[in-house]
PDB file of N, CA and C in Angstrom:
ATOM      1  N   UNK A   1     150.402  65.192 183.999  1.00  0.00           N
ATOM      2  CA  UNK A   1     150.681  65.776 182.701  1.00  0.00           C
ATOM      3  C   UNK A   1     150.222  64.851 181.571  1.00  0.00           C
ATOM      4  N   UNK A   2     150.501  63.299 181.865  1.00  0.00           N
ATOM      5  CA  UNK A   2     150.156  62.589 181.054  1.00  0.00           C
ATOM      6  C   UNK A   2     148.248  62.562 180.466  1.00  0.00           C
ATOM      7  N   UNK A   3     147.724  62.693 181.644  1.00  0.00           N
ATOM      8  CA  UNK A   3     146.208  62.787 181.843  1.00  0.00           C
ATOM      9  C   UNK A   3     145.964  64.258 180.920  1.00  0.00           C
ATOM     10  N   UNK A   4     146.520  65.198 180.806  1.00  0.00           N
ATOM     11  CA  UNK A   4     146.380  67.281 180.322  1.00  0.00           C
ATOM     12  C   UNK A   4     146.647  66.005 178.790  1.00  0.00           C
ATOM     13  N   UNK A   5     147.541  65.621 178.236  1.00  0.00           N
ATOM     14  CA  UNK A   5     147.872  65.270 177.156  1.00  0.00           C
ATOM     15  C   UNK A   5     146.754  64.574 176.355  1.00  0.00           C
ATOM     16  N   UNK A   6     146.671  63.668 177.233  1.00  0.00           N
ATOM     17  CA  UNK A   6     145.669  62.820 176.457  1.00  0.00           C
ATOM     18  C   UNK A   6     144.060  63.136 176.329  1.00  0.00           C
ATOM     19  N   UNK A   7     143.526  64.083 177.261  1.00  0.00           N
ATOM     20  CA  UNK A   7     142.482  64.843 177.116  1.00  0.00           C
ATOM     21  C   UNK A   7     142.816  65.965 175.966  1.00  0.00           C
ATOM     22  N   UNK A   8     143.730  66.958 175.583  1.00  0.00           N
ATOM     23  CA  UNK A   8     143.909  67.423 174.706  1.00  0.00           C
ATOM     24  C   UNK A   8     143.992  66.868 172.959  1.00  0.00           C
ATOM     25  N   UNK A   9     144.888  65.658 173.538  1.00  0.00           N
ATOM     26  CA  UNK A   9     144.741  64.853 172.026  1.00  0.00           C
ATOM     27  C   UNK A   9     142.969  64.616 171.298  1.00  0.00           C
ATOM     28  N   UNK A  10     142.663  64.064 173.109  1.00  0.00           N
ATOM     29  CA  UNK A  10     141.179  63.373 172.497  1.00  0.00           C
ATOM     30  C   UNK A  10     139.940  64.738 172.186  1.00  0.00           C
ATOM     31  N   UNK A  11     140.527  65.713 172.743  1.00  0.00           N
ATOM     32  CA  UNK A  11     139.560  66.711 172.451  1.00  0.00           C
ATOM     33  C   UNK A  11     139.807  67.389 170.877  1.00  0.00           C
ATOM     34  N   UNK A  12     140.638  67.542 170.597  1.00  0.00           N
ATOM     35  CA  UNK A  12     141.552  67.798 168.802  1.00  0.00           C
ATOM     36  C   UNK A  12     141.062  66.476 167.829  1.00  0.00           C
ATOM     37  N   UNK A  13     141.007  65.394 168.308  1.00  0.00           N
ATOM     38  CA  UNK A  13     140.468  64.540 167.388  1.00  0.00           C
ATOM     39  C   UNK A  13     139.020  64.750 167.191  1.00  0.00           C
ATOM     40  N   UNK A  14     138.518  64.716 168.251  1.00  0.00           N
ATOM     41  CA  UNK A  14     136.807  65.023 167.995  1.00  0.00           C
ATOM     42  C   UNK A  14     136.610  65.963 167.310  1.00  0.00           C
ATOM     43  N   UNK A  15     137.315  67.230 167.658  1.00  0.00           N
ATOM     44  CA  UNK A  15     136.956  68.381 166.878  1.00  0.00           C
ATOM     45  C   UNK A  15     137.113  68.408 165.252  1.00  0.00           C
ATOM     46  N   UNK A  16     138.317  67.866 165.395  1.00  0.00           N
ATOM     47  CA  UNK A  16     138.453  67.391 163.683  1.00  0.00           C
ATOM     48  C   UNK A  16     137.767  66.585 162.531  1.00  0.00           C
ATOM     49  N   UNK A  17     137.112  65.515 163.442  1.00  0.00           N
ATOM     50  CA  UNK A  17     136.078  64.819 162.844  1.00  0.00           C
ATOM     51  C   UNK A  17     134.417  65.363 162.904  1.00  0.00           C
ATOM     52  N   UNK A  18     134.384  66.361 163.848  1.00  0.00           N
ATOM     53  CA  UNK A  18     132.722  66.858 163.984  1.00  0.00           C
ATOM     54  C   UNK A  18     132.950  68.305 162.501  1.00  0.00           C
ATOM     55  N   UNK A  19     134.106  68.944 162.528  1.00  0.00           N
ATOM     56  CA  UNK A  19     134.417  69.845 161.527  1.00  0.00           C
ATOM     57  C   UNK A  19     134.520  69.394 160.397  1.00  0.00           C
ATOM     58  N   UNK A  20     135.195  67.679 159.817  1.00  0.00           N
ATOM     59  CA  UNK A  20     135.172  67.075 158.327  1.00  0.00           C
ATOM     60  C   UNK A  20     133.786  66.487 158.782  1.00  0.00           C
ATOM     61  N   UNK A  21     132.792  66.486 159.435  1.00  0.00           N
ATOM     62  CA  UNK A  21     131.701  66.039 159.062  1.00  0.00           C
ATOM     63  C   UNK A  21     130.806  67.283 158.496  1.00  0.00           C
ATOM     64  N   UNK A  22     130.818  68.048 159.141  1.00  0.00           N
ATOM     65  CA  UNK A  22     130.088  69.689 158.631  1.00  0.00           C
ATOM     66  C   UNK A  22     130.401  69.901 157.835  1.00  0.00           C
ATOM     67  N   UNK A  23     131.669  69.978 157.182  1.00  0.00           N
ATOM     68  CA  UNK A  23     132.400  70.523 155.751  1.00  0.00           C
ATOM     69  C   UNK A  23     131.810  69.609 154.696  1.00  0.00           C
ATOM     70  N   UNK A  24     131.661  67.866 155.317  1.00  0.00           N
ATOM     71  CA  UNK A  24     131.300  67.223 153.929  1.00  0.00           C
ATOM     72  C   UNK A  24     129.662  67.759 153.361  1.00  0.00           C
ATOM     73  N   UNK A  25     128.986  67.672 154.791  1.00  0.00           N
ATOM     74  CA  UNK A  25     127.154  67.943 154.474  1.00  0.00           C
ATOM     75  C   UNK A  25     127.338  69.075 154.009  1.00  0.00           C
ATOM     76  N   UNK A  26     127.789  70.273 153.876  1.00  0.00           N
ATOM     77  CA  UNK A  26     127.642  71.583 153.282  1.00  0.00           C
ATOM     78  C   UNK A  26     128.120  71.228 151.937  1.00  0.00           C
ATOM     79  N   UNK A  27     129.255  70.694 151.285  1.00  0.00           N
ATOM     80  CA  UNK A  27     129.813  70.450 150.244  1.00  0.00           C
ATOM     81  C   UNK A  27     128.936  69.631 149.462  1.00  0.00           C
ATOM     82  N   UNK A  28     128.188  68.619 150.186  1.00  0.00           N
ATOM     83  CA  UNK A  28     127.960  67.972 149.089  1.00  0.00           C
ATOM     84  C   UNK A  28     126.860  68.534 148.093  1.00  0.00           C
ATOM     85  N   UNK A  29     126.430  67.866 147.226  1.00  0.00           N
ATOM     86  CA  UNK A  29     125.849  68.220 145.728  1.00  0.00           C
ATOM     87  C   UNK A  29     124.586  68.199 145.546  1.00  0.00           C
ATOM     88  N   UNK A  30     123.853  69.363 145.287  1.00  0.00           N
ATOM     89  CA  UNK A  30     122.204  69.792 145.573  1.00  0.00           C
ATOM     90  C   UNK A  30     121.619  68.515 144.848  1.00  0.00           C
ATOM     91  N   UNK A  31     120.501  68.720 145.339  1.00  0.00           N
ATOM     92  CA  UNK A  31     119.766  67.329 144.531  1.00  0.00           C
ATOM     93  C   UNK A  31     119.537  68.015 142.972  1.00  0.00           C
ATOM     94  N   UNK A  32     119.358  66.772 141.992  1.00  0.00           N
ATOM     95  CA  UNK A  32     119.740  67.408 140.801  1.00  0.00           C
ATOM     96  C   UNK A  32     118.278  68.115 140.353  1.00  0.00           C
ATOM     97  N   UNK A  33     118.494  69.334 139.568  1.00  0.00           N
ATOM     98  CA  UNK A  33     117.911  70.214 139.657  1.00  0.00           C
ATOM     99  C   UNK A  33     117.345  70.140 138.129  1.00  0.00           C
ATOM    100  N   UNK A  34     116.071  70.367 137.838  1.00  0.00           N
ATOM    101  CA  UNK A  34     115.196  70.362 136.543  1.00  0.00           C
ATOM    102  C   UNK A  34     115.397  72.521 136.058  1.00  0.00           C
ATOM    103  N   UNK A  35     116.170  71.967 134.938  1.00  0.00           N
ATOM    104  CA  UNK A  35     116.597  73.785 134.206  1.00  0.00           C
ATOM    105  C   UNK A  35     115.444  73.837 133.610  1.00  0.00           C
ATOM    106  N   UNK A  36     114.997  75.756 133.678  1.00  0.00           N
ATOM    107  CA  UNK A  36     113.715  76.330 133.636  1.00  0.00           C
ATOM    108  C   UNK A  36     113.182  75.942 131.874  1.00  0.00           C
ATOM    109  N   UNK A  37     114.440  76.218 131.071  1.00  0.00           N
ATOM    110  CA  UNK A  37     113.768  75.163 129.892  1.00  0.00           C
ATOM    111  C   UNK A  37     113.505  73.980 129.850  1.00  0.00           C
ATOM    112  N   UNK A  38     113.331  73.128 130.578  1.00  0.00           N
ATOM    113  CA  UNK A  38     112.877  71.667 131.076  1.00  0.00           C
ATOM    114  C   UNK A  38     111.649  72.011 131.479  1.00  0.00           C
ATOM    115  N   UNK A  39     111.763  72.673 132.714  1.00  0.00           N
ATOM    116  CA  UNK A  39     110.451  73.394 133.104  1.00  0.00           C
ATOM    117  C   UNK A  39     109.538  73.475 132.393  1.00  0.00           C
ATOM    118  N   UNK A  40     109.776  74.915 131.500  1.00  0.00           N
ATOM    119  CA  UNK A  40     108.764  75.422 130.475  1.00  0.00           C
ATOM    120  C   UNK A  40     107.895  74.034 129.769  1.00  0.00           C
ATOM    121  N   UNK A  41     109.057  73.249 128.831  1.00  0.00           N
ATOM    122  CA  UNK A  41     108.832  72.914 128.012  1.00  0.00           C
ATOM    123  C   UNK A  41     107.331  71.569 128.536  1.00  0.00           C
ATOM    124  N   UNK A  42     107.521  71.013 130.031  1.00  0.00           N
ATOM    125  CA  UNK A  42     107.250  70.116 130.568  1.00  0.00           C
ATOM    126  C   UNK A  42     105.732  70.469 131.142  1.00  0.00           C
ATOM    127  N   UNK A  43     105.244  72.192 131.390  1.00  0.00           N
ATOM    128  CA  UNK A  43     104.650  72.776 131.841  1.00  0.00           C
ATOM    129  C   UNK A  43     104.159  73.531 130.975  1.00  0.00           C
ATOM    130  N   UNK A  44     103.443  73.233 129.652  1.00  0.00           N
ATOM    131  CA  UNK A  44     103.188  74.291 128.439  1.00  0.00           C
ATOM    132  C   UNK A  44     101.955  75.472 128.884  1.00  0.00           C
ATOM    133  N   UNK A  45     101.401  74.870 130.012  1.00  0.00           N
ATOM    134  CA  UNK A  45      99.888  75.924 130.516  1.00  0.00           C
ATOM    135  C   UNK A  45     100.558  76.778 131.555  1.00  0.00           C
ATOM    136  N   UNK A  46     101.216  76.655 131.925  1.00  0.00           N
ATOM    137  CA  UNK A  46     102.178  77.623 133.322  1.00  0.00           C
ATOM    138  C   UNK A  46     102.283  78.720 132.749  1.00  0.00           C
ATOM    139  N   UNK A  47     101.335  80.152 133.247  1.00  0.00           N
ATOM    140  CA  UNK A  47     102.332  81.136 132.949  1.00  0.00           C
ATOM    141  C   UNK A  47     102.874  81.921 133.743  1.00  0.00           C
ATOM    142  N   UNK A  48     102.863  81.363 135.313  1.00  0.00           N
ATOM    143  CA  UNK A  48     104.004  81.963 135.897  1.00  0.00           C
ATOM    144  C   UNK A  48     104.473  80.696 137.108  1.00  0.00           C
ATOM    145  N   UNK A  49     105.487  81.337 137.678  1.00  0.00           N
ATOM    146  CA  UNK A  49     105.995  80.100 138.442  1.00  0.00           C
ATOM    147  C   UNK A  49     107.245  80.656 139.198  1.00  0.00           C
ATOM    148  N   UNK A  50     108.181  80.271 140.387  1.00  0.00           N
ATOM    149  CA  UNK A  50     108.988  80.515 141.124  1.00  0.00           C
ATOM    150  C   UNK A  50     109.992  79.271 141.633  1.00  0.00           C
ATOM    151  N   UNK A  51     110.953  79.706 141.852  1.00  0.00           N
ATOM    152  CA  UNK A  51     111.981  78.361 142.945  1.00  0.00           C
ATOM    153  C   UNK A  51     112.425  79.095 144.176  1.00  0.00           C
ATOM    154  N   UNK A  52     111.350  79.741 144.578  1.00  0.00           N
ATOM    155  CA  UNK A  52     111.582  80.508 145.873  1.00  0.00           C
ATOM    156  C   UNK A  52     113.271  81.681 145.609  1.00  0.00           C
ATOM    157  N   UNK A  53     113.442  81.923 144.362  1.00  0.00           N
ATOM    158  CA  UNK A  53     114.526  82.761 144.641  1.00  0.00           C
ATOM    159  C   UNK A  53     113.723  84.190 143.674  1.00  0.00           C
ATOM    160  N   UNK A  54     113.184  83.344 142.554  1.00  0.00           N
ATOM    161  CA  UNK A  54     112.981  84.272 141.659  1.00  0.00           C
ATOM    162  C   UNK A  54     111.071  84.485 141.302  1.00  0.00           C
ATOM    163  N   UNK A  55     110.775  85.186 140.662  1.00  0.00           N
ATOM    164  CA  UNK A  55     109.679  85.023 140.300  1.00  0.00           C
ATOM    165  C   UNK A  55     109.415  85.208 138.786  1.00  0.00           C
ATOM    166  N   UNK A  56     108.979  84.298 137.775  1.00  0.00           N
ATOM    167  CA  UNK A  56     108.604  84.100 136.691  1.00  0.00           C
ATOM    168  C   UNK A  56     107.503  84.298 135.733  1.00  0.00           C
ATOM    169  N   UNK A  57     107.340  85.018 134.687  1.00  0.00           N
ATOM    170  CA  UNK A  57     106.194  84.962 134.104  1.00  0.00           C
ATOM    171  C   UNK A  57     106.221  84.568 132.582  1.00  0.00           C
ATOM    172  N   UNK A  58     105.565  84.336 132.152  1.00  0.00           N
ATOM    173  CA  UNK A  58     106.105  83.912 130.660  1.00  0.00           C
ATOM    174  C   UNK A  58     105.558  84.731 129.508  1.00  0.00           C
ATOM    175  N   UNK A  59     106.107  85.589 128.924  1.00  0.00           N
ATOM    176  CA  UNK A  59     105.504  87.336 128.083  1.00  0.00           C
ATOM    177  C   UNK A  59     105.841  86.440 126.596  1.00  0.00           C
ATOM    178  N   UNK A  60     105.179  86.331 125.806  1.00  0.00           N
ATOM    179  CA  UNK A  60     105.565  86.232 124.208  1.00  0.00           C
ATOM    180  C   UNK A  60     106.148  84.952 123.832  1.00  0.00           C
ATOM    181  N   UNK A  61     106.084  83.963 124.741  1.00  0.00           N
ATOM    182  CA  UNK A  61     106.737  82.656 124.944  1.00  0.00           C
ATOM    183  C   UNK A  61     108.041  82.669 125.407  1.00  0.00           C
ATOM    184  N   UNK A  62     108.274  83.544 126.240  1.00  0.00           N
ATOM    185  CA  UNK A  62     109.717  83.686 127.083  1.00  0.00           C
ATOM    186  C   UNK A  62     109.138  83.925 128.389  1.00  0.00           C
ATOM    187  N   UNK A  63     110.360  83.729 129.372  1.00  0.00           N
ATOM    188  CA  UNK A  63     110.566  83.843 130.525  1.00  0.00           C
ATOM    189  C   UNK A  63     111.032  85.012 131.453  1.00  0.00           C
ATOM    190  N   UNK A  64     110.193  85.838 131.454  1.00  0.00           N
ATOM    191  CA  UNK A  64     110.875  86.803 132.242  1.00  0.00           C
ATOM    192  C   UNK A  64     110.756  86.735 133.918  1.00  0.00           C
ATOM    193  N   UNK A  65     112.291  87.104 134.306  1.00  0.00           N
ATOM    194  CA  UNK A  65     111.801  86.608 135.864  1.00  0.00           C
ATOM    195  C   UNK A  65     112.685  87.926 136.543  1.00  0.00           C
ATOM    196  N   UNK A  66     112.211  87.887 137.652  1.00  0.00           N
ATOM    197  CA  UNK A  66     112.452  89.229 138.882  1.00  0.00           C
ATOM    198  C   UNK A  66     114.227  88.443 139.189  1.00  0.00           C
ATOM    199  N   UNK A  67     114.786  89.998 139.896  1.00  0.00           N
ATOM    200  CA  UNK A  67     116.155  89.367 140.067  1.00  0.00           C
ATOM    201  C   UNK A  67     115.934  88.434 141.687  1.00  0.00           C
ATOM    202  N   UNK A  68     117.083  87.779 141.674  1.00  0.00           N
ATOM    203  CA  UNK A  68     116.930  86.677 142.780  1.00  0.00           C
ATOM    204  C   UNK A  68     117.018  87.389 144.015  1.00  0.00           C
ATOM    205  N   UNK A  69     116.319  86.803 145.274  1.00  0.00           N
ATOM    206  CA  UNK A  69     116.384  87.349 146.279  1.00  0.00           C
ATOM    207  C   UNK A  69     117.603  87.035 146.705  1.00  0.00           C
ATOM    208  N   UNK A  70     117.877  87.781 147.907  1.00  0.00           N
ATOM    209  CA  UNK A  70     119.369  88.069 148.592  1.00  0.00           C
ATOM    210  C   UNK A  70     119.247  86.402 149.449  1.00  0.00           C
ATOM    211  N   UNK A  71     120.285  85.605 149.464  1.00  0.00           N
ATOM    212  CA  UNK A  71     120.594  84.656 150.211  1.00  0.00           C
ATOM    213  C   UNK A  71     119.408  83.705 150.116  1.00  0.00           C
ATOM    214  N   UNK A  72     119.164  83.588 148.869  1.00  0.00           N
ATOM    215  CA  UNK A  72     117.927  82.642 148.735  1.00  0.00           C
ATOM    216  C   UNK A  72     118.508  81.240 148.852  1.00  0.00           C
ATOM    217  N   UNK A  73     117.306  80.186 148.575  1.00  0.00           N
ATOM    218  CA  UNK A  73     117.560  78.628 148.493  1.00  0.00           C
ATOM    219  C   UNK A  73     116.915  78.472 147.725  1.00  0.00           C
ATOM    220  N   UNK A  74     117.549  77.999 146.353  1.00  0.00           N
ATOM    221  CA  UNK A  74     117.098  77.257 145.435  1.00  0.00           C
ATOM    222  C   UNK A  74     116.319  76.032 145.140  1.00  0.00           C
ATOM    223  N   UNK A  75     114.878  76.033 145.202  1.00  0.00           N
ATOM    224  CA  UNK A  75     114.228  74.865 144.867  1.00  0.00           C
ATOM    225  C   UNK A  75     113.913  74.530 143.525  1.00  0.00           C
ATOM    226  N   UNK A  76     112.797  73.338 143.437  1.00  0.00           N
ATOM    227  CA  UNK A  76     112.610  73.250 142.497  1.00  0.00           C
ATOM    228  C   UNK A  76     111.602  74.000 141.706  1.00  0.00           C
ATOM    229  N   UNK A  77     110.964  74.354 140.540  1.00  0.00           N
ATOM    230  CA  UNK A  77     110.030  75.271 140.018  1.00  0.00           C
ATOM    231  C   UNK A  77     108.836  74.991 140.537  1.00  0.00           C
ATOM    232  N   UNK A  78     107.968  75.815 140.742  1.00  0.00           N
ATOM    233  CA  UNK A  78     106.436  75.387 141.105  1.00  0.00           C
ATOM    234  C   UNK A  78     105.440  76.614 140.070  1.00  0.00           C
ATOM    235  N   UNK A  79     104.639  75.908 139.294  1.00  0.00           N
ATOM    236  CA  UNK A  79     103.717  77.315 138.628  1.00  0.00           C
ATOM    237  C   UNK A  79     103.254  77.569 139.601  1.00  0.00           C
ATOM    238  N   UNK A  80     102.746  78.711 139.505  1.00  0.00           N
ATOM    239  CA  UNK A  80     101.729  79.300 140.768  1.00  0.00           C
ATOM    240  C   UNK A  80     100.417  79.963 139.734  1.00  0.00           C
ATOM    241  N   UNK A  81     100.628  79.942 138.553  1.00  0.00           N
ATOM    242  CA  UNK A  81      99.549  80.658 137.985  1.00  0.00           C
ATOM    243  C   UNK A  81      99.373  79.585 136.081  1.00  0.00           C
ATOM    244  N   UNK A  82      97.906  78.825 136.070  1.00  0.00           N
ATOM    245  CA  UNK A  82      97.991  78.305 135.055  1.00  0.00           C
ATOM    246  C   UNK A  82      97.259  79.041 134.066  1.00  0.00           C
ATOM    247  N   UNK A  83      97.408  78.863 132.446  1.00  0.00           N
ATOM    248  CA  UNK A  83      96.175  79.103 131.481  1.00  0.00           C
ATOM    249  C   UNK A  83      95.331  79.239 131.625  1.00  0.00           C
ATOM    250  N   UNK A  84      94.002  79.100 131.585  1.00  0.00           N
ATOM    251  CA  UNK A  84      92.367  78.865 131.438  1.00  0.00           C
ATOM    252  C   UNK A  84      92.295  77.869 130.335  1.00  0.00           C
ATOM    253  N   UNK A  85      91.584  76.749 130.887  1.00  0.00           N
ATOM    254  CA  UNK A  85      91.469  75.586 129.712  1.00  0.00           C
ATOM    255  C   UNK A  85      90.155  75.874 129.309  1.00  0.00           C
TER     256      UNK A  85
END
């Protein structure tokens, strides 16, 4: 009985520590993220661009962008389409 015990203890501890290890990596804090007016302003020839959720174009010196995809991941901006210099 003593042996059922102490395999149970040691199996509840592991589990507890492999579960506060998963909980912390999901919790913790996205890498810090450059906002699309940072973007713009940093990127004046871009006139369109994405962070894999949304898609962007820039009409009249604004930003119009498509709604976000379902269960996306937020990256960082990338133009995909520049000016003509």
């Amino acid at each position: 009985m003593t042996l059922l015990r102490s395999f149970i203890f040691t199996a509840v501890v592991v589990l507890s520590l492999s579960a506060a290890s998963v909980s912390t990596a999901a919790d913790a804090p996205p890498a810090e993220e450059q906002s699309m007016a940072d973007f713009i302003r940093n990127n004046p020839g871009c006139l369109e661009f994405n962070d894999q959720c949304s898609i962007c174009a820039m009409v009249d010196g604004r930003a119009e962008c498509s709604t976000p995809r379902i269960a996306c991941v937020k990256k960082p901006y990338v133009c995909t389409r520049r000016a003509d210099k």
